[in-house]
C-alpha atoms as a PDB file:
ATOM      1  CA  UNK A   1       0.000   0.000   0.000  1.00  0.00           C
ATOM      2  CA  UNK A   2       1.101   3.156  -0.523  1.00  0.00           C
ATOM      3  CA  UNK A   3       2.499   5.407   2.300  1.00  0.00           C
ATOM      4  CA  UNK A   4       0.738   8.055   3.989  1.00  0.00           C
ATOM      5  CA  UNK A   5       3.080  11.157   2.893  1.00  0.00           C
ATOM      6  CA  UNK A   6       2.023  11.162  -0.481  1.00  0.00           C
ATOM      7  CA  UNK A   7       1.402  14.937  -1.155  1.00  0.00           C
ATOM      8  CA  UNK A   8      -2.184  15.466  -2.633  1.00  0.00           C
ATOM      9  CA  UNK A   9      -2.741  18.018  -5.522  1.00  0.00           C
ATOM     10  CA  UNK A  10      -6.093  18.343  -3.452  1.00  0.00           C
ATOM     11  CA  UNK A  11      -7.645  16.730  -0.620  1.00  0.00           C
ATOM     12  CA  UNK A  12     -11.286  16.673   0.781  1.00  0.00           C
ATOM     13  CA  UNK A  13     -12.751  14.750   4.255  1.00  0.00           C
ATOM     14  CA  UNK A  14     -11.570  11.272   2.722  1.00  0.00           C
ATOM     15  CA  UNK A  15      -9.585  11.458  -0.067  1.00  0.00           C
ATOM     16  CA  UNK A  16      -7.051  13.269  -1.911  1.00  0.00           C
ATOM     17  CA  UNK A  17      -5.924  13.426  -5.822  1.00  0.00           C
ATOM     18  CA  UNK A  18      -2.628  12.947  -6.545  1.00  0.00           C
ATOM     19  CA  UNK A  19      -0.328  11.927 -10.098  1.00  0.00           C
ATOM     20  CA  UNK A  20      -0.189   8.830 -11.064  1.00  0.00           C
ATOM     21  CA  UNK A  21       4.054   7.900 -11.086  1.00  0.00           C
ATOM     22  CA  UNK A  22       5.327   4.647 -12.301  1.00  0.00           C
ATOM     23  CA  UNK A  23       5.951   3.214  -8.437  1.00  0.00           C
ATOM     24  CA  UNK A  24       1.895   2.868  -8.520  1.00  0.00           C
ATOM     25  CA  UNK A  25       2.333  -0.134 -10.439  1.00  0.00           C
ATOM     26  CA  UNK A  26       2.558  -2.972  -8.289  1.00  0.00           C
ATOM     27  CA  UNK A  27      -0.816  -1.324  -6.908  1.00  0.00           C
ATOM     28  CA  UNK A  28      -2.334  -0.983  -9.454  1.00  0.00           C
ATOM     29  CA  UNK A  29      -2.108  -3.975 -10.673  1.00  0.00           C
ATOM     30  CA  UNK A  30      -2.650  -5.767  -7.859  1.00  0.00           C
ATOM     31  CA  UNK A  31      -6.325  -3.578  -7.809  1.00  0.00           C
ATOM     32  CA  UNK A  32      -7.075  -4.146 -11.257  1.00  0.00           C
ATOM     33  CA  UNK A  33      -6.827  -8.276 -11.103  1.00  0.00           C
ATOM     34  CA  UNK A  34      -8.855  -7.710  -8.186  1.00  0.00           C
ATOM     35  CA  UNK A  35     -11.686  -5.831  -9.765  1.00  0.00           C
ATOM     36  CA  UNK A  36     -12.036  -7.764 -13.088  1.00  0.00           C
ATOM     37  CA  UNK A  37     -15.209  -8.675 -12.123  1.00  0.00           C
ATOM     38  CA  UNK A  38     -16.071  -4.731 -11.323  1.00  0.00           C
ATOM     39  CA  UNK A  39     -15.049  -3.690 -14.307  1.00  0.00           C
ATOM     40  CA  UNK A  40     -16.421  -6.112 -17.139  1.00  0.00           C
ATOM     41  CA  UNK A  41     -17.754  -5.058 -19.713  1.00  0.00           C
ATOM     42  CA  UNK A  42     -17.520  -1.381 -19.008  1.00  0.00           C
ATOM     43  CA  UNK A  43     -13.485  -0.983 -18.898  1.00  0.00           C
ATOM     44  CA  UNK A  44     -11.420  -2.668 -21.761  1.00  0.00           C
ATOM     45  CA  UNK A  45      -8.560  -4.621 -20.982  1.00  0.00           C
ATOM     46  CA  UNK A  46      -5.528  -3.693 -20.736  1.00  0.00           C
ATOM     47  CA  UNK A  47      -1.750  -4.949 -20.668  1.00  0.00           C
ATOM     48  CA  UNK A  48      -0.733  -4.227 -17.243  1.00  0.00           C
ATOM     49  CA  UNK A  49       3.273  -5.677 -18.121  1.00  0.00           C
ATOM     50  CA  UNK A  50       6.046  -2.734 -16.861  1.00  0.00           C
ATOM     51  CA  UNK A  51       6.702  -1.295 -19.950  1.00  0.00           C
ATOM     52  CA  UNK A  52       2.922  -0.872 -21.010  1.00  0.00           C
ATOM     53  CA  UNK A  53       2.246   1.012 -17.673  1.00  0.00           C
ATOM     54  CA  UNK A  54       5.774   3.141 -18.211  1.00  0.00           C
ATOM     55  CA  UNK A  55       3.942   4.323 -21.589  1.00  0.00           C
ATOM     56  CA  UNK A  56       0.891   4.713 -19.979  1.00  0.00           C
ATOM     57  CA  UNK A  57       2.061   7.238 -17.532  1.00  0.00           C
ATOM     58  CA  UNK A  58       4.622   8.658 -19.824  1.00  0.00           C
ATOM     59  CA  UNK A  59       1.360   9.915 -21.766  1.00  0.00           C
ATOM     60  CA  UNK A  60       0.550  12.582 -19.296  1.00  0.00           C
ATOM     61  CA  UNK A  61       3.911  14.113 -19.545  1.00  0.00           C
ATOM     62  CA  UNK A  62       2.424  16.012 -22.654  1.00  0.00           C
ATOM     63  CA  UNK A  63      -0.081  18.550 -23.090  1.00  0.00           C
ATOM     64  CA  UNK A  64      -3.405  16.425 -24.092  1.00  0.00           C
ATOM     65  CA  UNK A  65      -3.428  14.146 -20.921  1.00  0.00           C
ATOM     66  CA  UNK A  66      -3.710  14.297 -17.362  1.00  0.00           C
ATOM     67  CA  UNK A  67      -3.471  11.173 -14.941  1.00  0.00           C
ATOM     68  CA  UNK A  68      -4.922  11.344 -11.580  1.00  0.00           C
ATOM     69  CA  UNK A  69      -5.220   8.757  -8.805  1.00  0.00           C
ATOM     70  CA  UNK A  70      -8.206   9.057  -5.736  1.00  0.00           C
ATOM     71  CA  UNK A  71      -6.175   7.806  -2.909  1.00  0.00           C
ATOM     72  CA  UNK A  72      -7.341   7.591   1.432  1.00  0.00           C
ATOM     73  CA  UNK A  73      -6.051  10.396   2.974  1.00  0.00           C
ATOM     74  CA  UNK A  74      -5.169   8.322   6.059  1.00  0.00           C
ATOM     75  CA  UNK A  75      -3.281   5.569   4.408  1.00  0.00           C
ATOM     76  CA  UNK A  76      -3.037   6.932   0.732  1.00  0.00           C
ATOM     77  CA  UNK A  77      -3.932   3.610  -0.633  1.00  0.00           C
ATOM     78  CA  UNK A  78      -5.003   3.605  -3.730  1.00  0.00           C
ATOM     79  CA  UNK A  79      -9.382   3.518  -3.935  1.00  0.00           C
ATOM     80  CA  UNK A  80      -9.700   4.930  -7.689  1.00  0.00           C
ATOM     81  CA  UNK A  81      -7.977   6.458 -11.067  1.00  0.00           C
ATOM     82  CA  UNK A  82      -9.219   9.630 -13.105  1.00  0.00           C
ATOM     83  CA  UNK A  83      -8.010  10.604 -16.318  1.00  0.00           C
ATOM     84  CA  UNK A  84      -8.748  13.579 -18.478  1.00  0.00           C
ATOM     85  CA  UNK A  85      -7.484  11.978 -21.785  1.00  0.00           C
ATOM     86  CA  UNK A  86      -8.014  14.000 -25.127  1.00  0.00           C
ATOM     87  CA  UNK A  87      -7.318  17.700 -24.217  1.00  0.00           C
ATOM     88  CA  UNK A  88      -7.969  20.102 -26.598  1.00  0.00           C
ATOM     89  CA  UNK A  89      -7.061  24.222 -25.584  1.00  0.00           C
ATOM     90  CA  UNK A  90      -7.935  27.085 -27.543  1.00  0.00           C
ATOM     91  CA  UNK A  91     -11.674  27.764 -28.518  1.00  0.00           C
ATOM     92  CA  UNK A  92     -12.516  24.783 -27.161  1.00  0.00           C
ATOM     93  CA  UNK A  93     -10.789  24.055 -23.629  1.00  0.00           C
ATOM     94  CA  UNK A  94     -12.317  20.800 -23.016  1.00  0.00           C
ATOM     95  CA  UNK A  95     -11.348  16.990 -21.569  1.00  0.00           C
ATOM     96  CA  UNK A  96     -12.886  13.811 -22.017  1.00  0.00           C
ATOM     97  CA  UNK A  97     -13.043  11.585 -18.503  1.00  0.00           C
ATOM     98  CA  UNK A  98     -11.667   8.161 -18.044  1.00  0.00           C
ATOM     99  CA  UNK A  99     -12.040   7.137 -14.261  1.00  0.00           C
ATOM    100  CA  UNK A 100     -11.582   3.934 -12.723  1.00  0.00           C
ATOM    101  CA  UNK A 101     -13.291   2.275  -9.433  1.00  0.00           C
ATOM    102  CA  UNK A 102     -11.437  -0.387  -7.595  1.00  0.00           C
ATOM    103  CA  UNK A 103     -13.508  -3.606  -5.725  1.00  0.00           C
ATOM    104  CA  UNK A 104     -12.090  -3.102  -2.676  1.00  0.00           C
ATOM    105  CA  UNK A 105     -13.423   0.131  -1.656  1.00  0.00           C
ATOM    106  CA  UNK A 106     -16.070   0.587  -4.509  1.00  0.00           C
ATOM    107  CA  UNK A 107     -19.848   1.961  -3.156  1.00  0.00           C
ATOM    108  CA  UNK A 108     -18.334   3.718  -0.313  1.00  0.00           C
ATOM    109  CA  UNK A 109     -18.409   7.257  -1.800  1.00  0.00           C
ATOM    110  CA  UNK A 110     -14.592   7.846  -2.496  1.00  0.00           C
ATOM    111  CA  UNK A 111     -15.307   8.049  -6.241  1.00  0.00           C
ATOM    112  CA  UNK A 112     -17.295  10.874  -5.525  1.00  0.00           C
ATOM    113  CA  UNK A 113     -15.384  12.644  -3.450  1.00  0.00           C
ATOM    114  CA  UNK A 114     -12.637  12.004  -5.324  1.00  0.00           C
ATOM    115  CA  UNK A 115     -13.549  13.224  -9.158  1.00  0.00           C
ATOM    116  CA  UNK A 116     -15.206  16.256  -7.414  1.00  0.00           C
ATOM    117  CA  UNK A 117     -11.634  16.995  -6.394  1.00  0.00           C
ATOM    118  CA  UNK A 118     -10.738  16.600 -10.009  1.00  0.00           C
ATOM    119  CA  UNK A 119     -12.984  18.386 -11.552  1.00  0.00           C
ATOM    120  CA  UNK A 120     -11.927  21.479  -9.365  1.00  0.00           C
ATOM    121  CA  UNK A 121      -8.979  21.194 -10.257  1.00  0.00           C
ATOM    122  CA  UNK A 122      -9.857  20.670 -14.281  1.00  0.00           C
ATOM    123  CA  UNK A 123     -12.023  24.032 -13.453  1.00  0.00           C
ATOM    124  CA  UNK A 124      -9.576  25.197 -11.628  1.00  0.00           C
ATOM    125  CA  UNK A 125      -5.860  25.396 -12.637  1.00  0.00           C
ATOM    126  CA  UNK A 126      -5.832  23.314 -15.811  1.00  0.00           C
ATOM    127  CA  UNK A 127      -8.211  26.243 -17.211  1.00  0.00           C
ATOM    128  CA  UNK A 128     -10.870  24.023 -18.729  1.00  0.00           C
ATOM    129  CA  UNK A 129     -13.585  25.141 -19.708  1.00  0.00           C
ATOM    130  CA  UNK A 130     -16.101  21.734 -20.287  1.00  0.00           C
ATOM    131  CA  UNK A 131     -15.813  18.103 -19.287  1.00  0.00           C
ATOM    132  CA  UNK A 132     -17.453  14.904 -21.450  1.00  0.00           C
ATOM    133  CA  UNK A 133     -17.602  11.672 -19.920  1.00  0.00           C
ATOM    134  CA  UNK A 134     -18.872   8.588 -22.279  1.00  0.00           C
ATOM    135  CA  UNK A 135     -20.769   5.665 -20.625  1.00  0.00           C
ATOM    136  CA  UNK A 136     -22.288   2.492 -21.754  1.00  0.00           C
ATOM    137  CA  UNK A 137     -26.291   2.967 -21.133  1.00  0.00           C
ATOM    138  CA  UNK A 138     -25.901  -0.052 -19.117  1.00  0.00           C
ATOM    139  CA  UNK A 139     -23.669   1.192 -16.749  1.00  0.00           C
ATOM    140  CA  UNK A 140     -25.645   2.586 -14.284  1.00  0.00           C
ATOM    141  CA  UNK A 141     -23.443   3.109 -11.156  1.00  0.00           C
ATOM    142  CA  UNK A 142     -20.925   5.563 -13.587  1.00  0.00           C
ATOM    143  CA  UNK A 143     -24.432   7.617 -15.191  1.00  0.00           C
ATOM    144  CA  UNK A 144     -25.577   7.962 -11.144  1.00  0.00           C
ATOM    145  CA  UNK A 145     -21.492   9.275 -10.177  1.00  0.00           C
ATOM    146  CA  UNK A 146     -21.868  11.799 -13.168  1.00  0.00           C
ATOM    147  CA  UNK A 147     -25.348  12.738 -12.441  1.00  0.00           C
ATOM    148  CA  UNK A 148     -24.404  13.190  -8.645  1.00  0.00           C
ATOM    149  CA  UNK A 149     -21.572  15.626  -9.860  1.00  0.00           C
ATOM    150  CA  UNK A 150     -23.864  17.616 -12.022  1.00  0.00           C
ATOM    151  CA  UNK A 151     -23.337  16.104 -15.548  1.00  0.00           C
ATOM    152  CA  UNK A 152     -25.926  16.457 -17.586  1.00  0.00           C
ATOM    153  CA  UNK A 153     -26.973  13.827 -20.066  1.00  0.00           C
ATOM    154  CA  UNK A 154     -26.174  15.372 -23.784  1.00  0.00           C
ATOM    155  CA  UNK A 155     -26.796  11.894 -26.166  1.00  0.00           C
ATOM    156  CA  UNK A 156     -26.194   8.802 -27.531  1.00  0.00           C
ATOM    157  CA  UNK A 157     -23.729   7.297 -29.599  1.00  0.00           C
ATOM    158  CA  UNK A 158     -24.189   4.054 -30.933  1.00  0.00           C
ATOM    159  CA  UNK A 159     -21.131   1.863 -31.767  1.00  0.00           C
ATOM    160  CA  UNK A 160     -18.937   4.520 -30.434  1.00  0.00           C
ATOM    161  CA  UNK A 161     -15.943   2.632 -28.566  1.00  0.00           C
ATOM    162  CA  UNK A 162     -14.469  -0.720 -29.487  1.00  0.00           C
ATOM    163  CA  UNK A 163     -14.039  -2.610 -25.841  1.00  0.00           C
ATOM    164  CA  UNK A 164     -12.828  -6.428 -25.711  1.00  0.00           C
ATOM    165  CA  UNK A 165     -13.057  -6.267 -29.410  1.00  0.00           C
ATOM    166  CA  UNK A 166     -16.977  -4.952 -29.747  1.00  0.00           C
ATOM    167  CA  UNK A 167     -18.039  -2.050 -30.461  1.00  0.00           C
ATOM    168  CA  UNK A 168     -20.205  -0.264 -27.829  1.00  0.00           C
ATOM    169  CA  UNK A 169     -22.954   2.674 -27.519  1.00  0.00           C
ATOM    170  CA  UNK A 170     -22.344   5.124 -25.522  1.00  0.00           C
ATOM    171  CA  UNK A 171     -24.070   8.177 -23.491  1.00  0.00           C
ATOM    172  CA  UNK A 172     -22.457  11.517 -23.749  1.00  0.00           C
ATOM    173  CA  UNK A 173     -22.762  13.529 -20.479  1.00  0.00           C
ATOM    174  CA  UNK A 174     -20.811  16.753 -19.656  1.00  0.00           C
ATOM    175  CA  UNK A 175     -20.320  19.413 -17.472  1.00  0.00           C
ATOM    176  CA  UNK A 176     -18.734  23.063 -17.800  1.00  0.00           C
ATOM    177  CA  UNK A 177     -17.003  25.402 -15.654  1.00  0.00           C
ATOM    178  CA  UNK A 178     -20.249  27.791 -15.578  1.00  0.00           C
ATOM    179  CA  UNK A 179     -22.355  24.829 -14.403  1.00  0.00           C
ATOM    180  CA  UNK A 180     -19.742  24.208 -11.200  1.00  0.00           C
ATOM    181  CA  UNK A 181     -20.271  28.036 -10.491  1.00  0.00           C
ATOM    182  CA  UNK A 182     -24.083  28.193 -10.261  1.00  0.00           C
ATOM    183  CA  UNK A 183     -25.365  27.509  -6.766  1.00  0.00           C
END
């Protein structure tokens, strides 16, 4: 697990965000084998070997991605991963959300928690301006974490992401940086 004085980007009651780093592996990958059932059909799968994850993080070491990781404030294990994958600045200023649950600590409100810290700090000093997040219909514990967070549900896309070699519909939710501000 990992230690407790892992400085957080931000922090709330619980949790805190913090960078994913290439020492997360073992951890990782230990959660994800764990949460297989969790996870299927909604995440694809994904080669978890040490150079796979080394390109994985190296990914948010340029200007389109940003890695996150929800971890306990009190131990800093790892309950959670958020990315905002596919940044695009200019006119635009928007993300698209990846985030992960792990089976361990799922449906204890740490996901929560822990992508509302995110998406202050998307709002807040990353300078975006809108979020997406695309979810299987299906998936109804991700559509209630959104809703909770004050996505709003903007369509459907059918066939729009190949997972486990089939391609999947999708619904588009989003929030913006005005919608965080109104009371």
């Amino acid at each position: 697990m990992a230690s407790e004085n892992k400085s957080f980007l931000l922090s709330g009651p619980r949790v805190g965000i913090r960078h994913v780093t290439r020492q997360d592996h073992a951890e990782l990958t230990a959660l994800a084998r764990q949460s297989t059932d969790l996870h299927r059909p909604w995440v694809p799968q994904r080669d978890m070997g040490r150079e796979a994850f080394a390109e994985y993080v190296a990914r948010f070491e340029g200007p389109a991605h940003e890695g996150f990781l929800i971890c306990l404030r009190r131990t800093g294990g790892i309950v959670g991963g958020v990315n905002i994958n596919n940044i695009v600045r200019g006119s635009l200023q928007r993300g698209t959300l990846g985030y992960v649950a792990y089976a361990p600590t799922a449906g204890r409100g740490y996901m929560t928690e822990g992508l509302g810290l995110v998406l202050r700090r998307a709002f807040g000093e990353l300078g975006l301006h809108r979020l997406e997040a695309d979810i299987q219909p299906a998936n109804t514990r991700s559509s209630k974490l959104v809703a909770r967070l004050g996505f709003r549900l903007e369509g459907h896309s059918p066939e729009f992401q190949l997972i486990d070699g089939e391609w999947r519909d999708h619904d588009r939710w989003a929030i913006t940086r005005t919608d965080r501000e109104r009371p």
